[in-house]
C-alpha atoms as a PDB file:
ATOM      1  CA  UNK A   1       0.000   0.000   0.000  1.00  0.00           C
ATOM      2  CA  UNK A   2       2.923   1.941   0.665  1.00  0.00           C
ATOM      3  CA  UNK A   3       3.899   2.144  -2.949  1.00  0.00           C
ATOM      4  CA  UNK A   4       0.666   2.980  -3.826  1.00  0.00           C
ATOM      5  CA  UNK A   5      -0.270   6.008  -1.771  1.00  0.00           C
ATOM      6  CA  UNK A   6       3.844   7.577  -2.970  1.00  0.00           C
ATOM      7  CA  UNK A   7       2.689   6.995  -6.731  1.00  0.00           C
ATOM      8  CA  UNK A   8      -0.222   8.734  -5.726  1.00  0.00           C
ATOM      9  CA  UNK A   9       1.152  11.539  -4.306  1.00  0.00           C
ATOM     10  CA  UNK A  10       2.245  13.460  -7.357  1.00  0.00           C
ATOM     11  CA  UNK A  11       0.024  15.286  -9.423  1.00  0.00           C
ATOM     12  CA  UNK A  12       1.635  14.426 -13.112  1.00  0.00           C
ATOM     13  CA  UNK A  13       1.382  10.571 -11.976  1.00  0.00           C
ATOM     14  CA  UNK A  14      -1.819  11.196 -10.626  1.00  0.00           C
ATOM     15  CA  UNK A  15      -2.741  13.065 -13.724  1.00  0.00           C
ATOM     16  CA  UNK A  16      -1.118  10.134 -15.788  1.00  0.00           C
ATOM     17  CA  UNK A  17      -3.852   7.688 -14.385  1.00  0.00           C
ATOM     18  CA  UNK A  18      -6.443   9.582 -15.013  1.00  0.00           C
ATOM     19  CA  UNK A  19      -5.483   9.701 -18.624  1.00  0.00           C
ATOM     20  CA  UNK A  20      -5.176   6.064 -18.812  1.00  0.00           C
ATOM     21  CA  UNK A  21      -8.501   5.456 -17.360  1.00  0.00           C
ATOM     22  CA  UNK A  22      -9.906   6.780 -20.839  1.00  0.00           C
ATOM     23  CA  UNK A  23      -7.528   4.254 -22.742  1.00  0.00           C
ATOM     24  CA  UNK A  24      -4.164   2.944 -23.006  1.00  0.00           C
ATOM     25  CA  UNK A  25      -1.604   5.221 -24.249  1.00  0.00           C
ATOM     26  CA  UNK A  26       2.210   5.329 -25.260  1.00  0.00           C
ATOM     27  CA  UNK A  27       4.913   7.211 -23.633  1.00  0.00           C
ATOM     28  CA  UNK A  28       5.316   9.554 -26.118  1.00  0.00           C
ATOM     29  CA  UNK A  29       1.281  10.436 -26.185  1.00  0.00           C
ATOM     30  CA  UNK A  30       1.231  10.870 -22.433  1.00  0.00           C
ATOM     31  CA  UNK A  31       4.552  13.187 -22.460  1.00  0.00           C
ATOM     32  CA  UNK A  32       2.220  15.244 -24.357  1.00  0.00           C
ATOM     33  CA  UNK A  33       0.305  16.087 -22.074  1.00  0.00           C
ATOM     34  CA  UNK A  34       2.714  17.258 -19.549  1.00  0.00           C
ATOM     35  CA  UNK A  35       5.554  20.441 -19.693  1.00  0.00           C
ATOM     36  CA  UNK A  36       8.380  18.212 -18.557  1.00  0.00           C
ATOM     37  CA  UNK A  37      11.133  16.052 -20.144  1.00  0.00           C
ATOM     38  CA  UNK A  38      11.023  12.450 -21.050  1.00  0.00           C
ATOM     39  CA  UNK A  39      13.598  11.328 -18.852  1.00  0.00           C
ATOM     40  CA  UNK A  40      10.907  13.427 -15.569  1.00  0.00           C
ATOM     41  CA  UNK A  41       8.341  11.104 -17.584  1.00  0.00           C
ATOM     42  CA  UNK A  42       9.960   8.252 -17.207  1.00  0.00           C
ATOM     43  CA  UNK A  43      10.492   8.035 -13.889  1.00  0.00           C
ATOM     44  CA  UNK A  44       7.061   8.893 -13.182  1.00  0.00           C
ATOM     45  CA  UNK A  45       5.918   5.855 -15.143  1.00  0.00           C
ATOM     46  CA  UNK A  46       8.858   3.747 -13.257  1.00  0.00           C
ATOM     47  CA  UNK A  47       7.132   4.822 -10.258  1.00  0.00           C
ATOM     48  CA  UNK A  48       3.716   4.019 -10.932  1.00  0.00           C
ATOM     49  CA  UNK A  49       5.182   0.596 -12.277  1.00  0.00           C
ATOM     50  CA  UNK A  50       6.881   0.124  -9.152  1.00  0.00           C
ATOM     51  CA  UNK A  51       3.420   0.016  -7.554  1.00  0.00           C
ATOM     52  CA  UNK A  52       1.879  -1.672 -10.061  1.00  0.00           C
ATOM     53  CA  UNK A  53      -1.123   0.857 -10.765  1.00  0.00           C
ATOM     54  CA  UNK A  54      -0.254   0.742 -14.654  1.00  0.00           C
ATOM     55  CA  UNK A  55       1.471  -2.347 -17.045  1.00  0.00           C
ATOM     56  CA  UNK A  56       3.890  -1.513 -19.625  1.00  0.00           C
ATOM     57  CA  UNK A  57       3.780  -3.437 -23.055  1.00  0.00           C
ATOM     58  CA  UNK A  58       6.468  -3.248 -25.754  1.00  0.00           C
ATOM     59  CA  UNK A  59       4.909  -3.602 -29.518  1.00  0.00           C
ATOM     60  CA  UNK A  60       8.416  -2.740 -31.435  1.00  0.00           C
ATOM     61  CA  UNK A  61      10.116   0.722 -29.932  1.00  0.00           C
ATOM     62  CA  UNK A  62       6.339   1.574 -28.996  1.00  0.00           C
ATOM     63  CA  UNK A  63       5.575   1.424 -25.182  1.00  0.00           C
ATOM     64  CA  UNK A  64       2.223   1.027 -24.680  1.00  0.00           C
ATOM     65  CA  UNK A  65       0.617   2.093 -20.493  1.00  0.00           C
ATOM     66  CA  UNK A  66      -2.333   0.247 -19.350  1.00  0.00           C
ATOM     67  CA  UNK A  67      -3.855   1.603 -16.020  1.00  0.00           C
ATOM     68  CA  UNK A  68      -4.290  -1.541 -13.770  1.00  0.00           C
ATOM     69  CA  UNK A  69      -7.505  -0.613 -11.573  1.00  0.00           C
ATOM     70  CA  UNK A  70      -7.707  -3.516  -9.583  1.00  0.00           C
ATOM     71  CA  UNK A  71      -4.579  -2.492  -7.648  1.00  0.00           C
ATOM     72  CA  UNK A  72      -5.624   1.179  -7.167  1.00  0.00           C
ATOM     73  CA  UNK A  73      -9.572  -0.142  -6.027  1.00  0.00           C
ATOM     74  CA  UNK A  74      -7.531  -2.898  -3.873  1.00  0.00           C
ATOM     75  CA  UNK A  75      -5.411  -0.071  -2.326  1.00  0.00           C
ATOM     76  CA  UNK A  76      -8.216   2.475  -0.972  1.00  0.00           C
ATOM     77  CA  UNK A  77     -10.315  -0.099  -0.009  1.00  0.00           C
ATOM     78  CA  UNK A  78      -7.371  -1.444   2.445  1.00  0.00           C
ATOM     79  CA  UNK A  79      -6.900   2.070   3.213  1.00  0.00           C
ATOM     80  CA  UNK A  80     -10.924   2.656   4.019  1.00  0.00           C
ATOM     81  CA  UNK A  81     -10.956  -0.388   5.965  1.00  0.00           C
ATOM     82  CA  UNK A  82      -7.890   0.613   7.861  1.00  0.00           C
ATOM     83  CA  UNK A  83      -9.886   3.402   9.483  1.00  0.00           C
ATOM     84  CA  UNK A  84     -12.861   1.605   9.416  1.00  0.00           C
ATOM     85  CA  UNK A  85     -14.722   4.048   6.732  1.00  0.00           C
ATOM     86  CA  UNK A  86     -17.768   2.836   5.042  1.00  0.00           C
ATOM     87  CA  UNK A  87     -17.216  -0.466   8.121  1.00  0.00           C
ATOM     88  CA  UNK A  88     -19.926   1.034  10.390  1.00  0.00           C
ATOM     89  CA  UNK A  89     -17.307   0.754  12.913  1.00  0.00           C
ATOM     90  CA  UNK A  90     -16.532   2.894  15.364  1.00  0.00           C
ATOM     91  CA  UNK A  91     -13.088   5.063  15.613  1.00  0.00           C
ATOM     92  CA  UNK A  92     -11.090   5.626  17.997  1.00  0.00           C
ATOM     93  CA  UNK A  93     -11.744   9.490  18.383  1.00  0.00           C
ATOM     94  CA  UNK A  94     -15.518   8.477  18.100  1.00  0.00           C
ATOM     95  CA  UNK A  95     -15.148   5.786  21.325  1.00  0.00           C
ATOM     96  CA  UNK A  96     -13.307   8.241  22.843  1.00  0.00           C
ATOM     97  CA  UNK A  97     -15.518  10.662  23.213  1.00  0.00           C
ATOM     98  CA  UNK A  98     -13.969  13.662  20.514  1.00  0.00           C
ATOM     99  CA  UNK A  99     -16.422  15.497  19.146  1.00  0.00           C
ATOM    100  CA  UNK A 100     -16.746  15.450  15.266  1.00  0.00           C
ATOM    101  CA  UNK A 101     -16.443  18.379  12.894  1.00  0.00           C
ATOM    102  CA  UNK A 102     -20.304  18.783  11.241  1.00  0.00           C
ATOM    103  CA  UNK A 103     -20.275  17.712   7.647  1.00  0.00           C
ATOM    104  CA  UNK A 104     -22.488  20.396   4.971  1.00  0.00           C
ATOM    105  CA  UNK A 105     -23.143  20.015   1.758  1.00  0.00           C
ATOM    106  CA  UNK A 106     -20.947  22.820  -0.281  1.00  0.00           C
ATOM    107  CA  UNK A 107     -23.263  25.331  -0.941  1.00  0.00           C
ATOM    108  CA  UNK A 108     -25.897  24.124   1.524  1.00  0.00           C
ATOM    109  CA  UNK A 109     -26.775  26.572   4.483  1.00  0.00           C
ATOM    110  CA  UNK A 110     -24.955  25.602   7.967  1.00  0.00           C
END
């Protein structure tokens, strides 16, 4: 999870997998879309491979990102469950007695 949450901490990888939900892409498309060298792009894509949100396939000099969703849904959901979000269960804050900040609606009237 670890690997996960640091390739999701930058916004041009972050950016990258939102680009790749639409459809896989090559290096050289995705570059496009971002002000910064190949070799910066690179790395990013290292990164994210490293964590295994996106799958890299050759077809001749071509390489051709797939995002990998599973890993990413597989991720939060460990990190929802960690806190006990969405479980129904109780926190510790919430056993302990700290009061919650009140949750509006943006736009609604408090």
């Amino acid at each position: 999870m670890n690997a996960v949450f640091k390739a999701l901490a930058d916004p041009t990888r972050r950016r990258v997998l939102e680009l790749l939900r639409q459809r896989p892409m090559s290096a050289g498309e995705l570059s496009e879309h971002f002000a910064v060298s190949r070799p910066t792009m690179s790395a990013h894509f290292a990164v994210l491979r490293e964590a295994d949100l996106i799958e890299a396939n050759k077809i001749g000099t071509t390489i051709i990102y797939q995002l990998k969703l599973s890993v990413l849904e597989d991720a939060l959901l460990g990190f929802t469950q960690l806190f006990g979000i969405g479980t129904g269960e109780r926190t510790s804050s919430d056993a302990a007695g700290v009061a919650q900040p009140k949750r509006t609606r943006k736009g609604a009237d408090p």
